[in-house]
PDB file of N, CA and C in Angstrom:
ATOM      1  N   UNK A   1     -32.425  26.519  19.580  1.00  0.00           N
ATOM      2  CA  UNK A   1     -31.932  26.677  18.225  1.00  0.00           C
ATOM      3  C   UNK A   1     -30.466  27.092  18.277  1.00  0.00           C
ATOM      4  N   UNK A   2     -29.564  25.982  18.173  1.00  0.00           N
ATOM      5  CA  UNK A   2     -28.361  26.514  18.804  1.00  0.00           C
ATOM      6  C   UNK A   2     -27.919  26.488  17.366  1.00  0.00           C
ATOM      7  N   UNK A   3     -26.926  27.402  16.985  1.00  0.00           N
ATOM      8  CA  UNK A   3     -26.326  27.378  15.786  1.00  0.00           C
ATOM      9  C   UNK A   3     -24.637  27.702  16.123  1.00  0.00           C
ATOM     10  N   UNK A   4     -23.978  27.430  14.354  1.00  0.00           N
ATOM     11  CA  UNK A   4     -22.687  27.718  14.802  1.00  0.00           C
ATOM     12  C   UNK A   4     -21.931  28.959  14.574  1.00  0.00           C
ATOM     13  N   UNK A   5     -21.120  29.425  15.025  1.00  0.00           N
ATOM     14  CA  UNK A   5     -20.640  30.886  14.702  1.00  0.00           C
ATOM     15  C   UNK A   5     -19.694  30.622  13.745  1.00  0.00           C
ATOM     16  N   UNK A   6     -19.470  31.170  12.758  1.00  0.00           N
ATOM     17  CA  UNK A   6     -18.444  31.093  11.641  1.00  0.00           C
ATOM     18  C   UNK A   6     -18.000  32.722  11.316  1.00  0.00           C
ATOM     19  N   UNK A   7     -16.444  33.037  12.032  1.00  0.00           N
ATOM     20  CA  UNK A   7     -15.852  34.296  11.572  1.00  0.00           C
ATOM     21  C   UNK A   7     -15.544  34.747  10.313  1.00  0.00           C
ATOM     22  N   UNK A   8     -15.619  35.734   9.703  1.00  0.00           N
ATOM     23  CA  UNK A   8     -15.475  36.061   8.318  1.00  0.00           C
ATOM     24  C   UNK A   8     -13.744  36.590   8.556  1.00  0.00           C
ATOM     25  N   UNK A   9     -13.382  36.606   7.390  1.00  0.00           N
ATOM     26  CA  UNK A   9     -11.769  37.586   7.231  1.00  0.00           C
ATOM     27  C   UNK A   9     -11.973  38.597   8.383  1.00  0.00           C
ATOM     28  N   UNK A  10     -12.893  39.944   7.754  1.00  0.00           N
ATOM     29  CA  UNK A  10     -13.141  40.804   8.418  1.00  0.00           C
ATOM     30  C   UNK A  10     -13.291  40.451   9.605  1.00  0.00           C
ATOM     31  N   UNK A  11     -13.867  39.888  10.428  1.00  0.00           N
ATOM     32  CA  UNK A  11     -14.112  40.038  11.636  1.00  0.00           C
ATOM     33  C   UNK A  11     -12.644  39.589  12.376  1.00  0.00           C
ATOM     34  N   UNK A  12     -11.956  38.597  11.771  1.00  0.00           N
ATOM     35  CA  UNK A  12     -10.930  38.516  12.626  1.00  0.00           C
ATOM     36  C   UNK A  12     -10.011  38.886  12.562  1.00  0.00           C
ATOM     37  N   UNK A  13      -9.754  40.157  11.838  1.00  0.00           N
ATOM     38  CA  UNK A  13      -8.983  41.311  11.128  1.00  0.00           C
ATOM     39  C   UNK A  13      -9.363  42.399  12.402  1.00  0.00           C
ATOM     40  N   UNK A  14     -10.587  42.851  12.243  1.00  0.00           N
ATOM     41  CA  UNK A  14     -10.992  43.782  13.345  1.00  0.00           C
ATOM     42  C   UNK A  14     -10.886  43.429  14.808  1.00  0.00           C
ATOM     43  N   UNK A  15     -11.543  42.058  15.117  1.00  0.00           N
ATOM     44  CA  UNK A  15     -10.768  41.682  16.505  1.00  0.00           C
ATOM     45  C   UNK A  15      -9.573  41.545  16.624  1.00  0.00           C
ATOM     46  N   UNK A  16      -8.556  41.372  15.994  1.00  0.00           N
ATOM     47  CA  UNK A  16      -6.749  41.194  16.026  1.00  0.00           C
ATOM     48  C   UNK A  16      -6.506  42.796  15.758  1.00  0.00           C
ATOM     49  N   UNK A  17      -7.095  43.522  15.486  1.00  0.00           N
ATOM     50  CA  UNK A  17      -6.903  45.295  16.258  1.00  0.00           C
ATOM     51  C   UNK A  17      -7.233  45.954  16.751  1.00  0.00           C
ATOM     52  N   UNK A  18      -8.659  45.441  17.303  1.00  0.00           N
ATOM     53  CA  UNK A  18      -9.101  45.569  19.203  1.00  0.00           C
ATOM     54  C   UNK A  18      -7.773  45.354  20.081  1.00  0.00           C
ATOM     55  N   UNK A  19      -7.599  43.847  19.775  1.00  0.00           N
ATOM     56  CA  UNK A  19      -6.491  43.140  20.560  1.00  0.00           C
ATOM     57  C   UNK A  19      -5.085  43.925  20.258  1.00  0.00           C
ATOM     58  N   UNK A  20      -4.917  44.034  19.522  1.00  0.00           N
ATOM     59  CA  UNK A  20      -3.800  45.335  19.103  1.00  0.00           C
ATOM     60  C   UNK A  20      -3.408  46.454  19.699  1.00  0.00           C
ATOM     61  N   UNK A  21      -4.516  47.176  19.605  1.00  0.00           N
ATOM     62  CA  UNK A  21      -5.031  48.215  20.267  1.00  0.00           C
ATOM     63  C   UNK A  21      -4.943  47.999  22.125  1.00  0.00           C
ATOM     64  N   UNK A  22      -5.865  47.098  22.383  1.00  0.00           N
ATOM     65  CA  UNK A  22      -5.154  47.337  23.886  1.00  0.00           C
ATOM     66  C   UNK A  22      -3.695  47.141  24.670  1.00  0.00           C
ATOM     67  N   UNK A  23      -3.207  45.736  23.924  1.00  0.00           N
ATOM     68  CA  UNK A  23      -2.565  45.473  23.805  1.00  0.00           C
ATOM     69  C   UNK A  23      -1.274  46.893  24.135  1.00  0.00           C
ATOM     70  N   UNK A  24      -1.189  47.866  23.134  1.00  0.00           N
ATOM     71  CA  UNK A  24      -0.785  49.384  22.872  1.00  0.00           C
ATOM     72  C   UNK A  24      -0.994  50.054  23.935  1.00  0.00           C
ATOM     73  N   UNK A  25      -2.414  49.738  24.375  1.00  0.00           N
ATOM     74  CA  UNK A  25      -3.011  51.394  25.711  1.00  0.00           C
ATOM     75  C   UNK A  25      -3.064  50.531  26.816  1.00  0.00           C
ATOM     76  N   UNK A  26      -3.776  48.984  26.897  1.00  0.00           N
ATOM     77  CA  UNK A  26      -4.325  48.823  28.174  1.00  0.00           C
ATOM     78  C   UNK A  26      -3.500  47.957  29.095  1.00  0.00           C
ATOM     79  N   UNK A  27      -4.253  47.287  29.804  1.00  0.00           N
ATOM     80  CA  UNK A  27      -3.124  46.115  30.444  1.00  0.00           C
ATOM     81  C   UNK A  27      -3.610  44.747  29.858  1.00  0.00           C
ATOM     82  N   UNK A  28      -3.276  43.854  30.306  1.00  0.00           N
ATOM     83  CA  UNK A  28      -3.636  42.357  30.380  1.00  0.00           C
ATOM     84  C   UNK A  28      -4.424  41.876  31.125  1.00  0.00           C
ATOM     85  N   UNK A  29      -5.486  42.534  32.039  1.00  0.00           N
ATOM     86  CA  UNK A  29      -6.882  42.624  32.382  1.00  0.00           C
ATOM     87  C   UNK A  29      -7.996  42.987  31.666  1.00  0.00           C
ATOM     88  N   UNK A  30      -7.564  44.290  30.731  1.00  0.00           N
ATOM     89  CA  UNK A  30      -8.710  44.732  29.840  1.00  0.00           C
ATOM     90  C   UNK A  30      -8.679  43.685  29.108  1.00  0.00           C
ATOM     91  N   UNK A  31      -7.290  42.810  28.482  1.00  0.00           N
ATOM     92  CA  UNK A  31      -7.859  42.400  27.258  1.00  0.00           C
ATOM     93  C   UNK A  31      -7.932  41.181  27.558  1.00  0.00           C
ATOM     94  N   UNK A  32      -7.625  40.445  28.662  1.00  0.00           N
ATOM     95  CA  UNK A  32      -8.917  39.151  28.959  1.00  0.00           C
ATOM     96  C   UNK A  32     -10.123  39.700  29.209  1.00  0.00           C
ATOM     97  N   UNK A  33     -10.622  40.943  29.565  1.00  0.00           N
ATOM     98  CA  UNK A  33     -11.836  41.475  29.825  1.00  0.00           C
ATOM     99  C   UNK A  33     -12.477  41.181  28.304  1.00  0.00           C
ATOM    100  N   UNK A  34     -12.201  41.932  27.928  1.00  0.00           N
ATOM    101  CA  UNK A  34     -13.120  41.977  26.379  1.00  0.00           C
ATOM    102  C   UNK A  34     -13.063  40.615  25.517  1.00  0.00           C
ATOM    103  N   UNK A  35     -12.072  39.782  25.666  1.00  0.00           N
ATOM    104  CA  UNK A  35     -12.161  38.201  25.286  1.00  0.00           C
ATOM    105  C   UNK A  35     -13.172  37.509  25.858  1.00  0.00           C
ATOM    106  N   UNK A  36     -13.225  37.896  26.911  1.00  0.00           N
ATOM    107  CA  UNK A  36     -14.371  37.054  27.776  1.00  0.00           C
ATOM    108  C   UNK A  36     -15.491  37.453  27.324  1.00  0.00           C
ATOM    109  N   UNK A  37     -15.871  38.819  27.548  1.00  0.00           N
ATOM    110  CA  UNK A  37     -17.177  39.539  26.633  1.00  0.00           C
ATOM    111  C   UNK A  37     -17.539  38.843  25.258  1.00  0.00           C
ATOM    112  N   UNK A  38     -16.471  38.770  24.913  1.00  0.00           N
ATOM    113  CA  UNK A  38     -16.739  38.795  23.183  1.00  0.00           C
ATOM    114  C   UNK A  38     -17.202  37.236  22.836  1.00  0.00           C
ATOM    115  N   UNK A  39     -16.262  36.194  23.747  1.00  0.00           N
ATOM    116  CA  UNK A  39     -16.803  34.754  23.691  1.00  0.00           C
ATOM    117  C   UNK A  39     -18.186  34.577  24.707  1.00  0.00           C
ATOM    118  N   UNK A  40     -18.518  35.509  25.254  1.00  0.00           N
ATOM    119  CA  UNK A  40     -19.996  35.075  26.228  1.00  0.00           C
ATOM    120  C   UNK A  40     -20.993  35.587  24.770  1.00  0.00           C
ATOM    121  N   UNK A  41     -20.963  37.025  24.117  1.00  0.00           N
ATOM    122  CA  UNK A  41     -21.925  37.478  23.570  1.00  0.00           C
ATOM    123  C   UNK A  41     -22.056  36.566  22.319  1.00  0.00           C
ATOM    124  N   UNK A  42     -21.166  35.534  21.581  1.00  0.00           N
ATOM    125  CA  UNK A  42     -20.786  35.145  20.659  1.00  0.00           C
ATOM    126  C   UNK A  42     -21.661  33.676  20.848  1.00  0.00           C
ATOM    127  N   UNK A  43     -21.556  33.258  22.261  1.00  0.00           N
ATOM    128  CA  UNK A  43     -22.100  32.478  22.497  1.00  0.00           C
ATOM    129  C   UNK A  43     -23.795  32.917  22.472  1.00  0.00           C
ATOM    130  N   UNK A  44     -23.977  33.465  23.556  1.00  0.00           N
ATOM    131  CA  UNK A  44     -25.466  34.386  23.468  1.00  0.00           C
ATOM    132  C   UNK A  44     -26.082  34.240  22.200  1.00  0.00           C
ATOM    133  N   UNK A  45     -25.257  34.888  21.205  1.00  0.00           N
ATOM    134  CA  UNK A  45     -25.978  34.764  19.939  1.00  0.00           C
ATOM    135  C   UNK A  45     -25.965  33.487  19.320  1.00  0.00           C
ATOM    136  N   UNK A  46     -25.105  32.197  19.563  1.00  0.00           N
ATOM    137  CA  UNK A  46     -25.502  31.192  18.890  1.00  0.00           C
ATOM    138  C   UNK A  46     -26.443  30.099  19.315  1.00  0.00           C
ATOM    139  N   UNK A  47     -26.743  30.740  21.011  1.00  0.00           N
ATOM    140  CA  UNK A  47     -28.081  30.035  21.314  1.00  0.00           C
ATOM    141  C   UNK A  47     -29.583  31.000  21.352  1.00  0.00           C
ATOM    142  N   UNK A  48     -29.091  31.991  20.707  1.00  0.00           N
ATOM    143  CA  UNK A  48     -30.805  33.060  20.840  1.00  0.00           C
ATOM    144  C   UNK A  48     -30.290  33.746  19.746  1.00  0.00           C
ATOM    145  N   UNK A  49     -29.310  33.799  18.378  1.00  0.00           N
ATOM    146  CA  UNK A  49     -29.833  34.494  17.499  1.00  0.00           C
ATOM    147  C   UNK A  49     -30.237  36.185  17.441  1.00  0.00           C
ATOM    148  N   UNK A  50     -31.304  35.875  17.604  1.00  0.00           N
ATOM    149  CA  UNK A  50     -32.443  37.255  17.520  1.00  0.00           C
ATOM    150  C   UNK A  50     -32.587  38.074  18.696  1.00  0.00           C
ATOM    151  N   UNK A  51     -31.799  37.521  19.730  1.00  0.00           N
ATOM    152  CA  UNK A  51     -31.942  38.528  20.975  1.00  0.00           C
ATOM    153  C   UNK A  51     -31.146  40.807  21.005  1.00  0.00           C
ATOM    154  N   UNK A  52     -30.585  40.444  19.973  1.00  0.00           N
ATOM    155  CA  UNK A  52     -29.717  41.599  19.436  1.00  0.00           C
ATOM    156  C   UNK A  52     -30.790  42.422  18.599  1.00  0.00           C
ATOM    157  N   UNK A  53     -30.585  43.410  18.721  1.00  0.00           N
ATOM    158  CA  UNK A  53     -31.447  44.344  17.749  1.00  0.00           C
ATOM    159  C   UNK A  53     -30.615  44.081  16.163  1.00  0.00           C
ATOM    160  N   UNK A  54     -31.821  44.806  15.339  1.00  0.00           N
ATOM    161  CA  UNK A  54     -31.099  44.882  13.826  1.00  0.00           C
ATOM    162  C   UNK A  54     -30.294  46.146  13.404  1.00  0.00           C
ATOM    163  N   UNK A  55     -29.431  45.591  12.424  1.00  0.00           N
ATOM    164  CA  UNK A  55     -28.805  47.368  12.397  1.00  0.00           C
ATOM    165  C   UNK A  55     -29.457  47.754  11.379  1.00  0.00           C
ATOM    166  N   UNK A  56     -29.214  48.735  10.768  1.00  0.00           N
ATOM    167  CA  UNK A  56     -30.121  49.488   9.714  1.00  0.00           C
ATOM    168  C   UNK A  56     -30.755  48.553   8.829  1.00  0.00           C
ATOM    169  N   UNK A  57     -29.598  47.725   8.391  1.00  0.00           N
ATOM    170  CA  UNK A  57     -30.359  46.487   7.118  1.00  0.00           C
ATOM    171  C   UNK A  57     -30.631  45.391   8.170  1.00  0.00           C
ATOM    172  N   UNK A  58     -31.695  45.354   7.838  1.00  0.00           N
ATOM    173  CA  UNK A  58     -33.152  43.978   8.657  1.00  0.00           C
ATOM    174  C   UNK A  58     -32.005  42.866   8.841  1.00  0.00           C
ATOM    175  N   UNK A  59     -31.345  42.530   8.002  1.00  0.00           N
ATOM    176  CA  UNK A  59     -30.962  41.101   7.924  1.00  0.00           C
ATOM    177  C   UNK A  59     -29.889  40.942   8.785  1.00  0.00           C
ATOM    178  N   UNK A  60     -28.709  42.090   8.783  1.00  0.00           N
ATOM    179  CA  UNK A  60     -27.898  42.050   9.790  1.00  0.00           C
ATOM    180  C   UNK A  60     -28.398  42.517  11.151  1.00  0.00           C
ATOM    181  N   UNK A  61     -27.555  42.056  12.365  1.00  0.00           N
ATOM    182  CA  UNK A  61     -27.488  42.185  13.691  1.00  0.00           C
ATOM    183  C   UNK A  61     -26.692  43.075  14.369  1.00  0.00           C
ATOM    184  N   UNK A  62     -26.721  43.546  15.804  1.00  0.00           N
ATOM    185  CA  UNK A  62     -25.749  43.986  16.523  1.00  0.00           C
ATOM    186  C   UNK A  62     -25.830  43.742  18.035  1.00  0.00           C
ATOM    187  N   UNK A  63     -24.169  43.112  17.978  1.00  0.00           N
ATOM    188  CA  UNK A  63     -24.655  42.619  19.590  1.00  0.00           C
ATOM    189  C   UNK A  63     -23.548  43.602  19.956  1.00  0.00           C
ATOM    190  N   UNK A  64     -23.737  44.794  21.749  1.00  0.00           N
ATOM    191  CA  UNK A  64     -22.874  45.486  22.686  1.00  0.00           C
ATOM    192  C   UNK A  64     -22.279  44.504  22.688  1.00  0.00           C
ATOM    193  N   UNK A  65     -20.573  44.838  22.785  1.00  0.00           N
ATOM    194  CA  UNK A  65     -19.944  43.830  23.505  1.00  0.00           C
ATOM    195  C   UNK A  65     -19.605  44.757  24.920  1.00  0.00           C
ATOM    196  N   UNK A  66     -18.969  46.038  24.732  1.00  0.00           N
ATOM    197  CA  UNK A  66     -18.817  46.555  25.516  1.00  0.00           C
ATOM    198  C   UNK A  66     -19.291  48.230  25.005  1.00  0.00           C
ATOM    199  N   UNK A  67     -19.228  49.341  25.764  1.00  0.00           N
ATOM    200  CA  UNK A  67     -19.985  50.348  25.069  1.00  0.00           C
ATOM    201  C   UNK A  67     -18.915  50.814  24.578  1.00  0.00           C
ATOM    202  N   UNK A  68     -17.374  50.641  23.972  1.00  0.00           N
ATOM    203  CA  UNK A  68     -16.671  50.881  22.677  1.00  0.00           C
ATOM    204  C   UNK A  68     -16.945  49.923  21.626  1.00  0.00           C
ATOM    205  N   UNK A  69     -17.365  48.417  21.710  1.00  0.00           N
ATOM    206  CA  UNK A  69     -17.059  47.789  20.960  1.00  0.00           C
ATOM    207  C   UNK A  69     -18.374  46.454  20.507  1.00  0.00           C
ATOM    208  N   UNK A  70     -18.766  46.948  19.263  1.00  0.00           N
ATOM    209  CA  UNK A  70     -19.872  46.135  18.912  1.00  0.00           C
ATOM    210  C   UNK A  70     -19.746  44.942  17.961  1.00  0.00           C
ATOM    211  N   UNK A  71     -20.248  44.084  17.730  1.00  0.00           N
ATOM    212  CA  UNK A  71     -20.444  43.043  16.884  1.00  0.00           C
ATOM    213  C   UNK A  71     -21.577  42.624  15.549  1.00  0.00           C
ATOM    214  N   UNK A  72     -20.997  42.764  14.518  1.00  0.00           N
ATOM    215  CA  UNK A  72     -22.382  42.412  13.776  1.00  0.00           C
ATOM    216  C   UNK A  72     -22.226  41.272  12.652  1.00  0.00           C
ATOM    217  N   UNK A  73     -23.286  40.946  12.895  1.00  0.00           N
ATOM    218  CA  UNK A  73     -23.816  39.436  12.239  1.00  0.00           C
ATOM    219  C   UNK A  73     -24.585  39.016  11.452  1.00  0.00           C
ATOM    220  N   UNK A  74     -24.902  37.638  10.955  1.00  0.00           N
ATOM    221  CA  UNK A  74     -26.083  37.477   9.910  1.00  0.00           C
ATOM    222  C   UNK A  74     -26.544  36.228  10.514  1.00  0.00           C
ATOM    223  N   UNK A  75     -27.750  36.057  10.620  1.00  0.00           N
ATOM    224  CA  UNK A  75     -28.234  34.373  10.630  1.00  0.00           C
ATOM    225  C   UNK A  75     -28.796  33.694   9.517  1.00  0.00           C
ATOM    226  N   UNK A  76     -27.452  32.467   9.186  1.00  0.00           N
ATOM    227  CA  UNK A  76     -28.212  32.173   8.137  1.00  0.00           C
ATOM    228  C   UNK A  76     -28.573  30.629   8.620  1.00  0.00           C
ATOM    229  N   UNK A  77     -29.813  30.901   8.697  1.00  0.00           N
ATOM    230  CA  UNK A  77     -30.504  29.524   9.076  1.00  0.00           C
ATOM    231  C   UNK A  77     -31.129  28.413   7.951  1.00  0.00           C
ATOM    232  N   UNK A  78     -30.476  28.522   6.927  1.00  0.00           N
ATOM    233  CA  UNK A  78     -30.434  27.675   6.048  1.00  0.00           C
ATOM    234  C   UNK A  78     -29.163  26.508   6.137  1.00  0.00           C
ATOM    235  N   UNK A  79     -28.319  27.353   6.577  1.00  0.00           N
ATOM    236  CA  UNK A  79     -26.770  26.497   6.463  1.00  0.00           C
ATOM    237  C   UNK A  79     -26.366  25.897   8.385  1.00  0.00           C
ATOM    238  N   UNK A  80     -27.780  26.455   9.055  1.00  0.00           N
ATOM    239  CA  UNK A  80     -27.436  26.607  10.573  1.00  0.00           C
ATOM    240  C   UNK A  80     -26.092  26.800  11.527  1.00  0.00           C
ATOM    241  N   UNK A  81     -25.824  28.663  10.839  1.00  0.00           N
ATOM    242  CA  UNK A  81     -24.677  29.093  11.100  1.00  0.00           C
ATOM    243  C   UNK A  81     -25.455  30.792  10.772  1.00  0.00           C
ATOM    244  N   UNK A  82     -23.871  31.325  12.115  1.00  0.00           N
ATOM    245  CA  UNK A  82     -24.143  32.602  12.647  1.00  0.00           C
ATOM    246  C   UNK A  82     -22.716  33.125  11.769  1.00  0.00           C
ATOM    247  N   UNK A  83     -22.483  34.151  10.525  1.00  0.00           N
ATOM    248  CA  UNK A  83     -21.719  34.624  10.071  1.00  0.00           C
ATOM    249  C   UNK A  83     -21.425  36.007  10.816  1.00  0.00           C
ATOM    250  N   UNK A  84     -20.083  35.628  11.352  1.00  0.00           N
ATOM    251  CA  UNK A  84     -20.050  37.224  11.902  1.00  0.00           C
ATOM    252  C   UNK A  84     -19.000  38.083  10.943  1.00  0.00           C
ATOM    253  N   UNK A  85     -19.939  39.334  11.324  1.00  0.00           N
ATOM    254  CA  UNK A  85     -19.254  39.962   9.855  1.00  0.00           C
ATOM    255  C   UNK A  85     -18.037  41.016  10.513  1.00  0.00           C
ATOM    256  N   UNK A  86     -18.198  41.575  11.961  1.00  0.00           N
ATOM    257  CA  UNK A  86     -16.697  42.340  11.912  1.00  0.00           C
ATOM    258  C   UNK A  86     -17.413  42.934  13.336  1.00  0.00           C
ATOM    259  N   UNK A  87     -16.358  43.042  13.887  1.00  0.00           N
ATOM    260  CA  UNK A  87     -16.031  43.953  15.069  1.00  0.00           C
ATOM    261  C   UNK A  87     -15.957  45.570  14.821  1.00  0.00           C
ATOM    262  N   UNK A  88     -16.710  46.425  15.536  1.00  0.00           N
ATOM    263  CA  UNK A  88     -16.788  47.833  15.525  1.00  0.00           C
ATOM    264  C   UNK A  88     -16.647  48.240  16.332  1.00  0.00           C
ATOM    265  N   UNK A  89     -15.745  49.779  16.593  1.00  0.00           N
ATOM    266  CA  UNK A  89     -15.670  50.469  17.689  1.00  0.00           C
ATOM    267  C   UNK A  89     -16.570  51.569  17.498  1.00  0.00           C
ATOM    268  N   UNK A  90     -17.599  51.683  18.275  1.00  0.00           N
ATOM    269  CA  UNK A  90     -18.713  52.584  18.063  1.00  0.00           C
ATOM    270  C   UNK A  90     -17.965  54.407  18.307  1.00  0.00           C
ATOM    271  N   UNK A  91     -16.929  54.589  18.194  1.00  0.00           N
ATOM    272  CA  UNK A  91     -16.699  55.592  18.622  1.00  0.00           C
ATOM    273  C   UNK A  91     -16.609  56.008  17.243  1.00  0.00           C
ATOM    274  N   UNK A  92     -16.126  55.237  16.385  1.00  0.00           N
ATOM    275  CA  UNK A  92     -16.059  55.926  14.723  1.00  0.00           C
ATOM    276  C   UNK A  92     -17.178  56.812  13.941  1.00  0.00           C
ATOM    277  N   UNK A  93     -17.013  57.313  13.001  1.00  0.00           N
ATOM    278  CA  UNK A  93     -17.721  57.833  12.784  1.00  0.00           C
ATOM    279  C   UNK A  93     -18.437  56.578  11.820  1.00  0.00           C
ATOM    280  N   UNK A  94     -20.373  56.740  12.583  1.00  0.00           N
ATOM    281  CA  UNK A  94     -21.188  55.298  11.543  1.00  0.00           C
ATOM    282  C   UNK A  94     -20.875  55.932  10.373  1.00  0.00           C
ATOM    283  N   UNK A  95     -20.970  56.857   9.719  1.00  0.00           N
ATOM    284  CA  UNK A  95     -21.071  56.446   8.082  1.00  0.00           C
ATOM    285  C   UNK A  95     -19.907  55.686   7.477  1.00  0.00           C
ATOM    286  N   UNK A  96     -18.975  55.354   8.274  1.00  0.00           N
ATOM    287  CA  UNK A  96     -17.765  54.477   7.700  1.00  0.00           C
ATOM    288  C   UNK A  96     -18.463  53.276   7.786  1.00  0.00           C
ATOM    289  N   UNK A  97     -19.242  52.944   8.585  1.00  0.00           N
ATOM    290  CA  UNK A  97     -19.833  51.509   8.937  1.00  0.00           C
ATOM    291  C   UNK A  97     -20.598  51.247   7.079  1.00  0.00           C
ATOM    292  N   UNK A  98     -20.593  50.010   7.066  1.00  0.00           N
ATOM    293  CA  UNK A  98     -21.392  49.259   5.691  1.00  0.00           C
ATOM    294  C   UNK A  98     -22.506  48.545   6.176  1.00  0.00           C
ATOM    295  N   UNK A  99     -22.665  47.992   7.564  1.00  0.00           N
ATOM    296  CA  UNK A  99     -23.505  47.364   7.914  1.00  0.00           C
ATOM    297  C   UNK A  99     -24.932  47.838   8.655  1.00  0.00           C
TER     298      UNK A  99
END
Protein backbone atom coordinates (compact mmCIF):
# COMPACT_ATOMS: atom_id res chain seq x y z
CA UNK A 1 0.00 0.00 0.00
CA UNK A 2 2.37 2.50 -1.12
CA UNK A 3 1.06 6.00 -0.89
CA UNK A 4 2.24 9.53 -1.57
CA UNK A 5 3.69 11.96 0.92
CA UNK A 6 2.35 15.46 0.48
CA UNK A 7 4.12 18.32 2.85
CA UNK A 8 1.86 20.84 4.41
CA UNK A 9 3.15 24.76 4.85
CA UNK A 10 3.86 23.76 8.33
CA UNK A 11 5.91 21.02 7.90
CA UNK A 12 8.23 22.67 5.59
CA UNK A 13 8.41 25.71 7.72
CA UNK A 14 9.53 23.45 10.68
CA UNK A 15 11.99 21.39 8.64
CA UNK A 16 13.67 24.76 7.07
CA UNK A 17 14.36 25.47 11.06
CA UNK A 18 15.67 22.15 11.96
CA UNK A 19 17.86 22.91 8.93
CA UNK A 20 18.39 26.39 10.29
CA UNK A 21 19.11 25.43 13.41
CA UNK A 22 21.93 23.13 12.64
CA UNK A 23 22.99 24.81 10.14
CA UNK A 24 23.71 27.66 13.41
CA UNK A 25 25.17 24.78 15.99
CA UNK A 26 26.16 21.77 13.91
CA UNK A 27 28.31 20.84 11.00
CA UNK A 28 27.46 19.59 7.53
CA UNK A 29 27.43 15.95 8.70
CA UNK A 30 24.63 16.38 11.19
CA UNK A 31 22.61 17.94 8.68
CA UNK A 32 23.00 15.40 5.86
CA UNK A 33 22.49 13.13 8.91
CA UNK A 34 19.00 14.12 9.70
CA UNK A 35 18.07 14.61 5.79
CA UNK A 36 18.80 11.20 5.32
CA UNK A 37 16.70 10.17 8.46
CA UNK A 38 13.96 12.25 7.58
CA UNK A 39 13.78 10.97 3.72
CA UNK A 40 14.23 7.09 4.93
CA UNK A 41 11.32 7.58 7.73
CA UNK A 42 9.18 9.55 5.14
CA UNK A 43 9.63 6.86 2.96
CA UNK A 44 8.91 4.08 5.72
CA UNK A 45 5.75 5.71 6.18
CA UNK A 46 4.63 5.83 2.60
CA UNK A 47 5.10 2.16 2.22
CA UNK A 48 3.68 0.95 5.87
CA UNK A 49 1.61 3.91 6.94
CA UNK A 50 0.62 2.46 10.31
CA UNK A 51 3.95 1.25 11.44
CA UNK A 52 4.29 4.60 13.77
CA UNK A 53 2.34 4.79 16.86
CA UNK A 54 -0.67 7.36 17.23
CA UNK A 55 -0.28 10.57 18.97
CA UNK A 56 -2.93 11.50 21.34
CA UNK A 57 -5.64 12.04 18.48
CA UNK A 58 -6.20 8.37 16.85
CA UNK A 59 -6.04 9.85 13.47
CA UNK A 60 -2.72 11.49 13.58
CA UNK A 61 0.77 9.69 13.65
CA UNK A 62 4.31 9.94 14.94
CA UNK A 63 7.26 8.80 13.37
CA UNK A 64 11.20 9.19 15.68
CA UNK A 65 13.21 10.69 13.30
CA UNK A 66 15.88 11.12 15.64
CA UNK A 67 15.41 11.32 19.60
CA UNK A 68 15.26 15.42 19.18
CA UNK A 69 13.19 15.33 16.29
CA UNK A 70 9.75 13.83 15.44
CA UNK A 71 7.32 13.76 12.59
CA UNK A 72 3.61 13.78 12.47
CA UNK A 73 1.14 12.79 9.98
CA UNK A 74 -2.29 11.80 8.68
CA UNK A 75 -3.27 8.96 6.29
CA UNK A 76 -5.65 9.84 4.14
CA UNK A 77 -6.46 6.87 2.23
CA UNK A 78 -9.21 8.16 0.39
CA UNK A 79 -7.07 10.59 -1.74
CA UNK A 80 -3.98 7.81 -1.40
CA UNK A 81 -1.72 10.31 0.25
CA UNK A 82 0.35 10.70 3.50
CA UNK A 83 -0.22 14.54 4.75
CA UNK A 84 2.56 15.47 6.82
CA UNK A 85 1.67 17.88 9.21
CA UNK A 86 5.08 19.34 10.83
CA UNK A 87 8.30 18.51 12.24
CA UNK A 88 8.81 18.56 16.18
CA UNK A 89 11.59 18.88 18.44
CA UNK A 90 10.56 16.73 21.31
CA UNK A 91 12.53 18.74 23.67
CA UNK A 92 9.67 21.49 23.76
CA UNK A 93 7.43 21.67 26.02
CA UNK A 94 4.19 18.99 24.51
CA UNK A 95 1.53 21.27 25.54
CA UNK A 96 2.70 23.66 22.74
CA UNK A 97 2.21 20.63 20.46
CA UNK A 98 -1.64 20.65 18.68
CA UNK A 99 -1.19 17.29 17.46
Amino acid sequence: MALVARWSKEAEDTFDGIIDYLEDNWTEKEIKDFVRKSNKVIGQIENNPYQFKASRFQEIRKAVITKHNSLFYFVNEADKIIELYTFWDNRQNPKKLKY
